[in-house]
Protein backbone atom coordinates (compact mmCIF):
# COMPACT_ATOMS: atom_id res chain seq x y z
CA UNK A 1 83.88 -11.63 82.93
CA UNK A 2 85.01 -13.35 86.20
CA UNK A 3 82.93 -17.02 86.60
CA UNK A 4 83.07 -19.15 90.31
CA UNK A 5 83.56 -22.63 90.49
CA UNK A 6 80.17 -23.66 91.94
CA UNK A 7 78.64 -25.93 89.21
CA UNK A 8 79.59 -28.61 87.04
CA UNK A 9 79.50 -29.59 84.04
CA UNK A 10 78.78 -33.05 83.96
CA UNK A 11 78.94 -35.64 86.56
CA UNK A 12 81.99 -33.06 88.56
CA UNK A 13 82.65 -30.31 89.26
CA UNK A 14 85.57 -28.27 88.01
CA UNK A 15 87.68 -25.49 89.46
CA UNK A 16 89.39 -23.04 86.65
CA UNK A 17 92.44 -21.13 87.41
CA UNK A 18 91.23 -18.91 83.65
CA UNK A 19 88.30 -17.09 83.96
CA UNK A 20 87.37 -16.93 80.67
CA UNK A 21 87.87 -20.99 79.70
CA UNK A 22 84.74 -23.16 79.57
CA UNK A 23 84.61 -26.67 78.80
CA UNK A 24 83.16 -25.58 75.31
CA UNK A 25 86.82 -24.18 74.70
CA UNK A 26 88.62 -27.14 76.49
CA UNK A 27 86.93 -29.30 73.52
CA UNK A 28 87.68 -27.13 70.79
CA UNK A 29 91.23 -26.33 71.93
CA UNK A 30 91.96 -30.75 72.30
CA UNK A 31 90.10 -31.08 68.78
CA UNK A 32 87.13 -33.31 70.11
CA UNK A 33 83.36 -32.98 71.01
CA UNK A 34 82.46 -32.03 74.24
CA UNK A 35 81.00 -35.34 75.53
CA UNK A 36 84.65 -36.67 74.51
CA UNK A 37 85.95 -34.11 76.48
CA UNK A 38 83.26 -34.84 79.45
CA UNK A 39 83.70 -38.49 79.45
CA UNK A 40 87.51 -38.19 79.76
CA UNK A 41 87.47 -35.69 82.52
CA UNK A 42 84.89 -38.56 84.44
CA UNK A 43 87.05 -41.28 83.29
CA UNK A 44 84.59 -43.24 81.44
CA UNK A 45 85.70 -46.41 79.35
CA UNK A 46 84.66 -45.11 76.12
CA UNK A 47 87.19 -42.93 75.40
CA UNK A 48 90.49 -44.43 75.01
CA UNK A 49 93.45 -43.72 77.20
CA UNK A 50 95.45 -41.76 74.48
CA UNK A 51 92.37 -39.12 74.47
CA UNK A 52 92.22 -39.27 77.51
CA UNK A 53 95.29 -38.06 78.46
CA UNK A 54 95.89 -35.81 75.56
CA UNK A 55 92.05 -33.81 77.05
CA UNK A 56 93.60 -34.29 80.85
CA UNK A 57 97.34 -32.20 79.25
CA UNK A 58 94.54 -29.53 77.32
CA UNK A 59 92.14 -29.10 80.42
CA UNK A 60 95.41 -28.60 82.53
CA UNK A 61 97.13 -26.16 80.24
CA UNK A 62 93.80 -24.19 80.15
CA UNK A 63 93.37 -24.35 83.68
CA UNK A 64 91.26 -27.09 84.59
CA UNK A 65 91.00 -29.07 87.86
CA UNK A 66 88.68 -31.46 89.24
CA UNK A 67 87.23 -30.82 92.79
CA UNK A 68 86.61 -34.48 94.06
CA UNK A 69 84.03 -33.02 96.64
CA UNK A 70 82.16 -32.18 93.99
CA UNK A 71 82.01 -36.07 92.39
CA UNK A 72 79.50 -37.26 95.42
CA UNK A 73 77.02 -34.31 94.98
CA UNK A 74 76.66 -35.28 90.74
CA UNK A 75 76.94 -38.78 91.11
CA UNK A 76 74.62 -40.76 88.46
CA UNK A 77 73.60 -37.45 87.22
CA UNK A 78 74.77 -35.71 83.68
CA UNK A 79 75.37 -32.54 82.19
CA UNK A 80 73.61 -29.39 82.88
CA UNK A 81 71.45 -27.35 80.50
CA UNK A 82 70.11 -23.87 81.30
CA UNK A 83 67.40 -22.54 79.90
CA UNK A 84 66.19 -19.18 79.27
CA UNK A 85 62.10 -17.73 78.88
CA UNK A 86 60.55 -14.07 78.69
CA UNK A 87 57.84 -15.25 80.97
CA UNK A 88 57.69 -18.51 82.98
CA UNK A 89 54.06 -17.82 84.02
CA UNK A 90 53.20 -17.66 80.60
CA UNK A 91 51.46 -21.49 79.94
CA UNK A 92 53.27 -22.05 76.57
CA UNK A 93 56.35 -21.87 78.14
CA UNK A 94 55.73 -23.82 80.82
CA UNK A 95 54.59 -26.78 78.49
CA UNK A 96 57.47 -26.84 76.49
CA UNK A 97 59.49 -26.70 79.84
CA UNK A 98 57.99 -29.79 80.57
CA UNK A 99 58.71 -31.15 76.97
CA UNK A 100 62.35 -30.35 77.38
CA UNK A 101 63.23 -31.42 80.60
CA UNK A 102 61.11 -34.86 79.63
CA UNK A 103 63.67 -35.03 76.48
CA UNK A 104 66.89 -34.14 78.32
CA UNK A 105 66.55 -36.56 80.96
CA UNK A 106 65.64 -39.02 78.80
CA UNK A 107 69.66 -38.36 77.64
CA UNK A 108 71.00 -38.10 81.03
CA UNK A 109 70.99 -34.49 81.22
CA UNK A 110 69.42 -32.01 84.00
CA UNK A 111 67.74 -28.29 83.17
CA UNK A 112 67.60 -25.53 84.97
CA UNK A 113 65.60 -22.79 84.26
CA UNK A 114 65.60 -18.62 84.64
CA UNK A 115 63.49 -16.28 83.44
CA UNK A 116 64.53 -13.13 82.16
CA UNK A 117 60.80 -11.64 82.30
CA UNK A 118 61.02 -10.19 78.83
CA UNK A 119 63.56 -7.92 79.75
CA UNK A 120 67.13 -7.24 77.39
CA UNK A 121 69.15 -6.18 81.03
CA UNK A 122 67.91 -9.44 82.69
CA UNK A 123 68.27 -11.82 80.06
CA UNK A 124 72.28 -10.87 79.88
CA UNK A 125 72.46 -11.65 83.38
CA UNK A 126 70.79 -14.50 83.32
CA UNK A 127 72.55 -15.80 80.38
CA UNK A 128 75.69 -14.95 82.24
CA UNK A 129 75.02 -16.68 85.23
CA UNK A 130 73.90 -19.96 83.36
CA UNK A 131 77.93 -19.49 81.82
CA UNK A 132 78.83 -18.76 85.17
CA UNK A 133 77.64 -22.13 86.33
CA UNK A 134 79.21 -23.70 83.83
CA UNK A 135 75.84 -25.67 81.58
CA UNK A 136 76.76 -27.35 79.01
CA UNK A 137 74.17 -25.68 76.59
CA UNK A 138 71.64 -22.94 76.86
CA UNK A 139 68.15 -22.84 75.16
CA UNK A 140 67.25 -19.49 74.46
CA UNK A 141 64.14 -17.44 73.96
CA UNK A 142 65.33 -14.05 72.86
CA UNK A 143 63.51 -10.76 74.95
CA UNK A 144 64.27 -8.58 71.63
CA UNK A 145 64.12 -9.31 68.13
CA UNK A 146 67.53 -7.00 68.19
CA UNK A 147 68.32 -5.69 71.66
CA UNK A 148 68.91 -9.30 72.60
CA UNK A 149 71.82 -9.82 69.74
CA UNK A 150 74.79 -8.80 72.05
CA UNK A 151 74.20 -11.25 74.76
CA UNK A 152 72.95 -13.86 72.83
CA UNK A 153 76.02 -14.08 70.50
CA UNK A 154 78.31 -13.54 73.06
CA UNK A 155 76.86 -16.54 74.98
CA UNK A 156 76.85 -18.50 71.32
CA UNK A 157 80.85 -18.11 71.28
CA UNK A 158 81.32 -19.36 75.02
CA UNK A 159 78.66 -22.39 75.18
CA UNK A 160 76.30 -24.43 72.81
CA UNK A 161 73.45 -22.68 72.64
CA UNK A 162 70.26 -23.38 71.04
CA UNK A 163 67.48 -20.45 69.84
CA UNK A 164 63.90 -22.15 70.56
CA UNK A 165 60.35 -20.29 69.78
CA UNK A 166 62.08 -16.55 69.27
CA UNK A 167 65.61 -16.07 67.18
CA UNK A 168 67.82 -13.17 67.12
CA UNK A 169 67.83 -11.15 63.84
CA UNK A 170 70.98 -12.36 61.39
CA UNK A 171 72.54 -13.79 64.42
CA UNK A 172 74.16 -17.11 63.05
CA UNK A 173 73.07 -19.73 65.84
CA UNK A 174 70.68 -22.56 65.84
CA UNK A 175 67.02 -21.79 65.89
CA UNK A 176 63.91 -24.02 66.00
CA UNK A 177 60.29 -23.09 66.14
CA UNK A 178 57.05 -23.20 64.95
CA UNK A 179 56.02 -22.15 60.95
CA UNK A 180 54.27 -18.70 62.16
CA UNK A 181 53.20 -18.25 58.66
CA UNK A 182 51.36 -21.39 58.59
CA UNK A 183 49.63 -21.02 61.91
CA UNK A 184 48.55 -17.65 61.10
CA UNK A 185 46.85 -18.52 57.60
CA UNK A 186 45.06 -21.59 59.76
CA UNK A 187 43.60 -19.12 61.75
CA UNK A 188 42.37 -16.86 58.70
CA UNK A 189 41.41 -19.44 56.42
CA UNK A 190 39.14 -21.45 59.26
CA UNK A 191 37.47 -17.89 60.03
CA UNK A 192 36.51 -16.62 56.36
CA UNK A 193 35.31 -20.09 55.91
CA UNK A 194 32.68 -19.55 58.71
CA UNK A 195 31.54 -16.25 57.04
CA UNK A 196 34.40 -13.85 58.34
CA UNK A 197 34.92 -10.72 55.75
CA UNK A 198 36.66 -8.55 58.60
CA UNK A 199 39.54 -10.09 60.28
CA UNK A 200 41.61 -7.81 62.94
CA UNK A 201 44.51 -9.02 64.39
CA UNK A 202 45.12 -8.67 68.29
CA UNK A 203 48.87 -9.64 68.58
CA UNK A 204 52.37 -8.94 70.29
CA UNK A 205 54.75 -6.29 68.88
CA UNK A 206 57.28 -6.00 66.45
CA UNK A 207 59.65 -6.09 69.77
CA UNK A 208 60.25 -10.11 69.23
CA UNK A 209 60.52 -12.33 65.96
CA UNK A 210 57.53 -13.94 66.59
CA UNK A 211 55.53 -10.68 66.81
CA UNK A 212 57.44 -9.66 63.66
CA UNK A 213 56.33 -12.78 62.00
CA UNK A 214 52.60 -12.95 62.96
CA UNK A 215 51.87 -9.68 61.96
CA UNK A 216 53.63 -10.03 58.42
CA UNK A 217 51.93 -13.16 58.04
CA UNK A 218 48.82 -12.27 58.79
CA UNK A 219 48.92 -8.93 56.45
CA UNK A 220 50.24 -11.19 53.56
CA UNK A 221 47.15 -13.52 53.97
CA UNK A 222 44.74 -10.45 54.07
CA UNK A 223 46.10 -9.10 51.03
CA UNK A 224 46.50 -12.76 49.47
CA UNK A 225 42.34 -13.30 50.29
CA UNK A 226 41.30 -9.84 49.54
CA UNK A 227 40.27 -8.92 52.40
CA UNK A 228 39.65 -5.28 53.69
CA UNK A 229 42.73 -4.23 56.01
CA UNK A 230 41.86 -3.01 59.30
CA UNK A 231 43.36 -1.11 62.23
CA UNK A 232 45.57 -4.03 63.72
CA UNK A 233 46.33 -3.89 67.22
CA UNK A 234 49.48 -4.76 68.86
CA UNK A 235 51.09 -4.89 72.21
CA UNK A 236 52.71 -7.50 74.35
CA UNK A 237 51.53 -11.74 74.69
CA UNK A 238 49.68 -10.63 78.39
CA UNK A 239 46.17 -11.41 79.40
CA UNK A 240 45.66 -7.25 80.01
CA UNK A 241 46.68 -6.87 76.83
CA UNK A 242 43.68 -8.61 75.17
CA UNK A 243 41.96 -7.27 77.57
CA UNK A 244 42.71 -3.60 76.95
CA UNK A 245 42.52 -4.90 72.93
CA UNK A 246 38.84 -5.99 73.09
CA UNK A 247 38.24 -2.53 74.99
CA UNK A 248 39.57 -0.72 71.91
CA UNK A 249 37.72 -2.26 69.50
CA UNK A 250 34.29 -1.92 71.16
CA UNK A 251 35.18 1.68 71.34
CA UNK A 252 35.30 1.66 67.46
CA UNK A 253 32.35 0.92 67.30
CA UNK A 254 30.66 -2.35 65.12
CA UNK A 255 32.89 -5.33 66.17
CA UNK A 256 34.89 -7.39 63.25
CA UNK A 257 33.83 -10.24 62.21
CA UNK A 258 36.74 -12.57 63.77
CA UNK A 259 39.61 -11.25 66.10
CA UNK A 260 42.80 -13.60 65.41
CA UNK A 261 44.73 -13.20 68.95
CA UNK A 262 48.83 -13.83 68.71
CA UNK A 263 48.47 -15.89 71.97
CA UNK A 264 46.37 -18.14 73.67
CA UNK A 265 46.57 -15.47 76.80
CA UNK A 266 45.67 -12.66 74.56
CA UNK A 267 42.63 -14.55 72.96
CA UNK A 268 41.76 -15.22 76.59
CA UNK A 269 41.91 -11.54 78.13
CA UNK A 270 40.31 -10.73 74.93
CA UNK A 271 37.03 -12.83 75.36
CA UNK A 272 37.31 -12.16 79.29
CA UNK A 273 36.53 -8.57 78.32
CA UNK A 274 33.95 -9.49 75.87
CA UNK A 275 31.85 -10.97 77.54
CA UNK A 276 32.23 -8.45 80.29
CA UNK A 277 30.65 -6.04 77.85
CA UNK A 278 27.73 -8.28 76.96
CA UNK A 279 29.09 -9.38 73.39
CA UNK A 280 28.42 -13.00 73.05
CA UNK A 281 31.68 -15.01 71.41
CA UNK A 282 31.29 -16.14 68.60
CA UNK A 283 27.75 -14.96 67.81
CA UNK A 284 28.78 -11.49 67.71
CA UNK A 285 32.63 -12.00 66.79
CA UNK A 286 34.29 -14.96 66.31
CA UNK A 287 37.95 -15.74 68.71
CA UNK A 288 41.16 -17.70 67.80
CA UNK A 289 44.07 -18.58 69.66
CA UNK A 290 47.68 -19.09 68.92
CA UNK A 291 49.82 -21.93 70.65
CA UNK A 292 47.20 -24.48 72.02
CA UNK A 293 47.68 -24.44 76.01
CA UNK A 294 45.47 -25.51 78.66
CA UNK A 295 44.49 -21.77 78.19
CA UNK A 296 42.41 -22.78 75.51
CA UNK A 297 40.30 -25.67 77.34
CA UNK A 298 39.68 -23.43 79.97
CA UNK A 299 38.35 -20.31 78.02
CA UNK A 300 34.76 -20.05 78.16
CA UNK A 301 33.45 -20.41 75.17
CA UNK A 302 36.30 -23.32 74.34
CA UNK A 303 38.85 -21.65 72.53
CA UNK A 304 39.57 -22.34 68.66
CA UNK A 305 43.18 -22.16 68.85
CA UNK A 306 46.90 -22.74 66.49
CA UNK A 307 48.17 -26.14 68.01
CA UNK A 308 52.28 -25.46 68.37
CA UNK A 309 53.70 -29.19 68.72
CA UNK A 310 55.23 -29.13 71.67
CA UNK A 311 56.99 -32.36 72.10
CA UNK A 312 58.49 -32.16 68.24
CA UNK A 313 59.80 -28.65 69.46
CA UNK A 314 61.32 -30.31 72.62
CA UNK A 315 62.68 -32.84 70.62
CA UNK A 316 64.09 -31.33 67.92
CA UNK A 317 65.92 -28.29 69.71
CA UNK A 318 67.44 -31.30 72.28
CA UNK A 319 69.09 -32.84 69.01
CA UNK A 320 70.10 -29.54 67.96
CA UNK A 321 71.83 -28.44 71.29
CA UNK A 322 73.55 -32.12 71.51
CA UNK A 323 74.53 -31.59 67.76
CA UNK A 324 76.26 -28.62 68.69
CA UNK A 325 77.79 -30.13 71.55
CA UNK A 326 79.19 -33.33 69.60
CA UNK A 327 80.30 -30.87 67.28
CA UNK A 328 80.75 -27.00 67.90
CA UNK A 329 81.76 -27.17 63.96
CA UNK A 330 78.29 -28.21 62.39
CA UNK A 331 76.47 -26.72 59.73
CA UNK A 332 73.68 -24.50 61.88
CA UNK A 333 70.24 -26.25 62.61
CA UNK A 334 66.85 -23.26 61.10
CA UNK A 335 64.14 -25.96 61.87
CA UNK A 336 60.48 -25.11 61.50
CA UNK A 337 57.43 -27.27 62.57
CA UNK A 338 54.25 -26.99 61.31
CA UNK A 339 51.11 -26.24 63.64
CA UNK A 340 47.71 -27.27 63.64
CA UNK A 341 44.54 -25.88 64.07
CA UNK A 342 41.75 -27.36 66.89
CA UNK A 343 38.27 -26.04 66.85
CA UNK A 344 36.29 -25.42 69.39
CA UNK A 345 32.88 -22.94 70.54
CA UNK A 346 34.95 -19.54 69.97
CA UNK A 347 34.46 -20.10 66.23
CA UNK A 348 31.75 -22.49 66.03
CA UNK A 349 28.37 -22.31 68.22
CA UNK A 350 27.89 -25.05 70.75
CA UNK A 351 25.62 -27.77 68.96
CA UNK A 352 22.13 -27.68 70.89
CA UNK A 353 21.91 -30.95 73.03
């Protein structure tokens, strides 16, 4: 894979003679963390002069030089992190952009974001590029469940990289995101205790982990309750989708008694279309979410939804990523946070004022 010298990691820019070497393997090869190798390369006081020039021999063995034009351009600025998301439009992951990039700078260090829109093809180049560039750590959130396991692991070996909401299947790499199980049974639980005896699930595929996850956990807590299993429906976290969903099951015939959504956009499409029908939510069927966007204060009725902690996911993926930076050596980070549940009117009827 050929890379240009157009970014920088850190506060220059650097101009490699090797294709293949990233500052990643400049740190490994010298036996110190990557900041080490970063601050020595800027010429920072903390590292001593000993390091300093030992990392300066290493970088310039594996083809490392400094291009001084690019010092003015990153002045007072630090490393860069890429980041990569199915579907930017999507609201929950534009909130937990906004939680990273608030966590990042609050370490010196700048984001920039792609979007592989979902697609296996698109995420390897983006993932690419970000190497390309040179970041000094990529968040990822895996297309495919399996498909994505190539790219992903071969970015793994060439920079930090961090697994946030979706993981890769037996890929060995650090992964945090919410406790899907958890959410899921919030959702069933808060439903059955408001009279619910037929719960269908409206939820993304088997494609990504998190579809995987949703729909195992919510067919565990069905059996676990004794409830009756219905005719699940599945397709991808879109706004048609529940859309297209609700369609179905009015074309059943009697509506369930609660529809738990996968998404806040698919709970959203799916009472759109609801109430396009004439069904009143949640006097005729009762709605929850999954993720807690501003998806779910907009819905009309308000949308009962599964609150994902954003800012504790931002938070604790940034440690992991700098972790893994400091030391490409460390024991791998499988954090998962647990979610809440809000009510609102999609479950519960409006109090009369």
């Amino acid at each position: 894979m050929s890379r240009g010298a157009t970014a920088a990691p850190g506060e220059i820019e650097v101009v490699m003679k090797k294709a293949s070497v990233t500052l990643h393997e400049v740190a490994a090869a010298a036996g110190v963390s990557i900041a080490t190798v970063s601050r020595a390369l800027n010429g920072k006081d903390r590292v001593s002069g000993r390091t300093a020039e030992h990392v300066a021999q290493v970088a310039e063995q594996l083809g490392y030089r400094v291009n001084l034009i690019g010092r003015g351009l990153r002045a007072g600025t630090g490393a860069t992190i890429g980041v990569v998301v199915p579907v930017i439009s999507n609201p929950f992951y534009g909130e937990l952009i906004h939680r990273l990039e608030d966590h990042l700078q609050r370490r010196g260090l700048d984001l920039v974001i792609a979007d592989s829109h979902g697609d296996v093809d698109r995420e390897r180049d983006r993932l690419r590029m970000l190497v390309e560039r040179r970041v000094e750590g990529i968040f990822v959130v895996p297309a495919d469940a399996e498909l994505s396991f190539e790219a992903v692991a071969d970015t793994a070996r060439r920079v930090p990289l961090v697994q946030l909401d979706r993981r890769v299947l037996d890929l060995p790499a650090d992964f945090v995101g919410v406790d899907n199980d958890a959410g899921i049974d919030l959702a069933v639980e808060h439903v059955t205790s408001r009279g619910a005896r037929r719960v269908v699930l409206v939820s993304g595929n088997d494609v990504t982990s998190v579809g995987r996850e949703r729909r195992a956990a919510f067919e565990e807590t069905v059996r676990t309750r004794g409830l009756p299993e219905e005719q699940n429906i599945f397709g991808e976290y879109l706004l048609s989708f529940g859309e297209s969903a609700a369609e179905a099951l009015l074309a059943r015939g009697p509506l369930p008694d609660a529809i738990i959504a996968g998404d806040d956009l698919v709970a959203a499409g799916t009472i759109a279309a609801l109430k396009r029908a004439g069904r009143s939510v949640p006097a005729d069927v009762q709605v929850t979410g999954f993720d807690g966007t501003m998806l779910a204060d907009v819905c009309e009725p308000r949308l009962t939804t599964v609150v994902q902690p954003f800012d504790e996911l931002a938070r604790e993926a940034t440690e992991a990523l700098v972790r893994r930076m400091e030391d490409p050596d460390a024991a791998f980070v499988l954090r998962r946070l647990a979610p809440s549940l809000r009510v609102a009117e999609s479950t519960t009827p409006a109090s009369p004022r």
